[in-house]
C-alpha atoms as a PDB file:
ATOM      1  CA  UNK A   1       2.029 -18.605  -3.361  1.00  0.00           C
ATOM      2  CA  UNK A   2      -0.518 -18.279  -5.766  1.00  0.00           C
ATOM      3  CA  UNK A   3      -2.242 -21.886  -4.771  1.00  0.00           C
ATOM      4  CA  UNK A   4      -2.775 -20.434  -1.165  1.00  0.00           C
ATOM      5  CA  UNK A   5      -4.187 -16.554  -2.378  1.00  0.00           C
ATOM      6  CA  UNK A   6      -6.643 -18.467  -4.539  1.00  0.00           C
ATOM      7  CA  UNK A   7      -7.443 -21.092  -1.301  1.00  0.00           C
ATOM      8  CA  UNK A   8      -7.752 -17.801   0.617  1.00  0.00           C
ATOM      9  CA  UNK A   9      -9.937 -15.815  -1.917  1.00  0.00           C
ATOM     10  CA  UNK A  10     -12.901 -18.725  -2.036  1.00  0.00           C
ATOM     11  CA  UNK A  11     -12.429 -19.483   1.437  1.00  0.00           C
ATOM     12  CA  UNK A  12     -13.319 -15.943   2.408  1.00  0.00           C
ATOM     13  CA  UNK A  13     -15.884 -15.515  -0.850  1.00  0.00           C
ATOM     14  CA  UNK A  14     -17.496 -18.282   0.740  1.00  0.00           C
ATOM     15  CA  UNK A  15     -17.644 -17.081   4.068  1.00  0.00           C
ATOM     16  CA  UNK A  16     -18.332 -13.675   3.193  1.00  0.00           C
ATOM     17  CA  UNK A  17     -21.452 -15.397   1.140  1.00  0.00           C
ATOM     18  CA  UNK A  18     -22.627 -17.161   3.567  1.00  0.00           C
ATOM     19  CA  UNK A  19     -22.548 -14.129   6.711  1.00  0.00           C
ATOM     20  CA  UNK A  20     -24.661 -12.674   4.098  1.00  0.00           C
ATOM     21  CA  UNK A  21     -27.240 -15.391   3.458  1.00  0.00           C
ATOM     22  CA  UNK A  22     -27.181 -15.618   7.492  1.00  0.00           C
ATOM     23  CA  UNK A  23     -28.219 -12.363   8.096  1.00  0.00           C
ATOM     24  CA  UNK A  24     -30.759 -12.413   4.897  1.00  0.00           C
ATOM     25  CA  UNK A  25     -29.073  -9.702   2.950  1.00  0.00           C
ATOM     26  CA  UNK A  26     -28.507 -10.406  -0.369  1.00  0.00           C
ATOM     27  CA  UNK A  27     -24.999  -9.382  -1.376  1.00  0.00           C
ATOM     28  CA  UNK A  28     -23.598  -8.622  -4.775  1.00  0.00           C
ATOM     29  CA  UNK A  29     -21.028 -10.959  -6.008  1.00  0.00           C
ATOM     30  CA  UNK A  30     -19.197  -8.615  -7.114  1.00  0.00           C
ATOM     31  CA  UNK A  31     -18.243  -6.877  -3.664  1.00  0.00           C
ATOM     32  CA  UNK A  32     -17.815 -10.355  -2.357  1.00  0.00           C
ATOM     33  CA  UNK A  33     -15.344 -10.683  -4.928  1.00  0.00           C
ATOM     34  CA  UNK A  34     -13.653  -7.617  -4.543  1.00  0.00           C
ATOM     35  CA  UNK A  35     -13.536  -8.265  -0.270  1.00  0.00           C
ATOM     36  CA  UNK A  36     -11.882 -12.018  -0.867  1.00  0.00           C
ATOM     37  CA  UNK A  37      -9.636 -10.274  -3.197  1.00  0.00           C
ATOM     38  CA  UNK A  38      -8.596  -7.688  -0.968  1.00  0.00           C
ATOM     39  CA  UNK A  39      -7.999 -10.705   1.527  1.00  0.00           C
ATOM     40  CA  UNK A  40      -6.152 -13.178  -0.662  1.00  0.00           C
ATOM     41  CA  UNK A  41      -3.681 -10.149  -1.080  1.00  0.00           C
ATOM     42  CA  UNK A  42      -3.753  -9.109   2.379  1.00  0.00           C
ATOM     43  CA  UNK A  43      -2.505 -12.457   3.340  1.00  0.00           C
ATOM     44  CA  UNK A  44      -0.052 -12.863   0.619  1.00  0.00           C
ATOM     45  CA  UNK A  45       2.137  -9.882   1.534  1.00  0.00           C
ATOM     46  CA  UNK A  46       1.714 -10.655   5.280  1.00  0.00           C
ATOM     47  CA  UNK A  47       3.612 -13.931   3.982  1.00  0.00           C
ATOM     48  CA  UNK A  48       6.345 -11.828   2.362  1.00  0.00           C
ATOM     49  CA  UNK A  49       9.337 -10.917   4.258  1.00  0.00           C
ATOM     50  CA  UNK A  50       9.899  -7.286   3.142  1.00  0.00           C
ATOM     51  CA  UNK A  51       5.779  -6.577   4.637  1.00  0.00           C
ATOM     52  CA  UNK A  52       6.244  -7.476   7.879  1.00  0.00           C
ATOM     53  CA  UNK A  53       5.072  -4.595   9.306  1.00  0.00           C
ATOM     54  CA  UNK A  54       2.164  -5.860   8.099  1.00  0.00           C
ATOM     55  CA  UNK A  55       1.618  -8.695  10.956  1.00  0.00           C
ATOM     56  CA  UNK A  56       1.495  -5.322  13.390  1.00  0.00           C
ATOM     57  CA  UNK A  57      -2.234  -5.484  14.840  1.00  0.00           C
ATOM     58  CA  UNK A  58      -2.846  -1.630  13.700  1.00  0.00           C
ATOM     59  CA  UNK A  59      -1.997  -3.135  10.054  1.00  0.00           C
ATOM     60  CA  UNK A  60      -4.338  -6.391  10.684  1.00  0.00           C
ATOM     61  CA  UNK A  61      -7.541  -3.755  12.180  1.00  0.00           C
ATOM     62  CA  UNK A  62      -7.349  -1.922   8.819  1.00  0.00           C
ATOM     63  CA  UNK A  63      -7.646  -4.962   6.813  1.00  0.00           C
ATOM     64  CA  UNK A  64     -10.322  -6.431   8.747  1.00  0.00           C
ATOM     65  CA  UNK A  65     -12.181  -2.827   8.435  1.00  0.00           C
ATOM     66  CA  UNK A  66     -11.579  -2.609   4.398  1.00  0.00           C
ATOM     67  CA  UNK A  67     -12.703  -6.199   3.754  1.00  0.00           C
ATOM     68  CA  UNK A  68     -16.196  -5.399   6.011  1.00  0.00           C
ATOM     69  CA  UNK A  69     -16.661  -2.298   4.143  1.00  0.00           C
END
């Protein structure tokens, strides 16, 4: 479990990094940090039986709009 948060925090540091450099705003890597974070657990308890109300598409909208902030 913790092999695939830490795949799942530099994948989306990386991609967050790189939406960034594409649109010519330099980001902060701390907030990029804090956003793959905020992912790697995201996707962690989706994976856990007890949060599957988590998978719900309400649930997966708030994610995607905490990570973006």
């Amino acid at each position: 479990m913790i092999v695939m948060m830490l795949f799942v925090m530099v994948v989306d540091a990386l991609l967050l990094a790189a939406t960034g450099r594409f649109l010519g705003q330099q980001s902060q890597a701390i907030w990029v940090l804090a956003a793959s974070l905020l992912g790697a657990l995201y996707t962690a308890l989706c994976l856990l039986p007890a949060f599957s109300f988590l998978n719900h598409i309400l649930w997966r909208l708030l994610g995607l709009v905490l990570i973006s902030l």
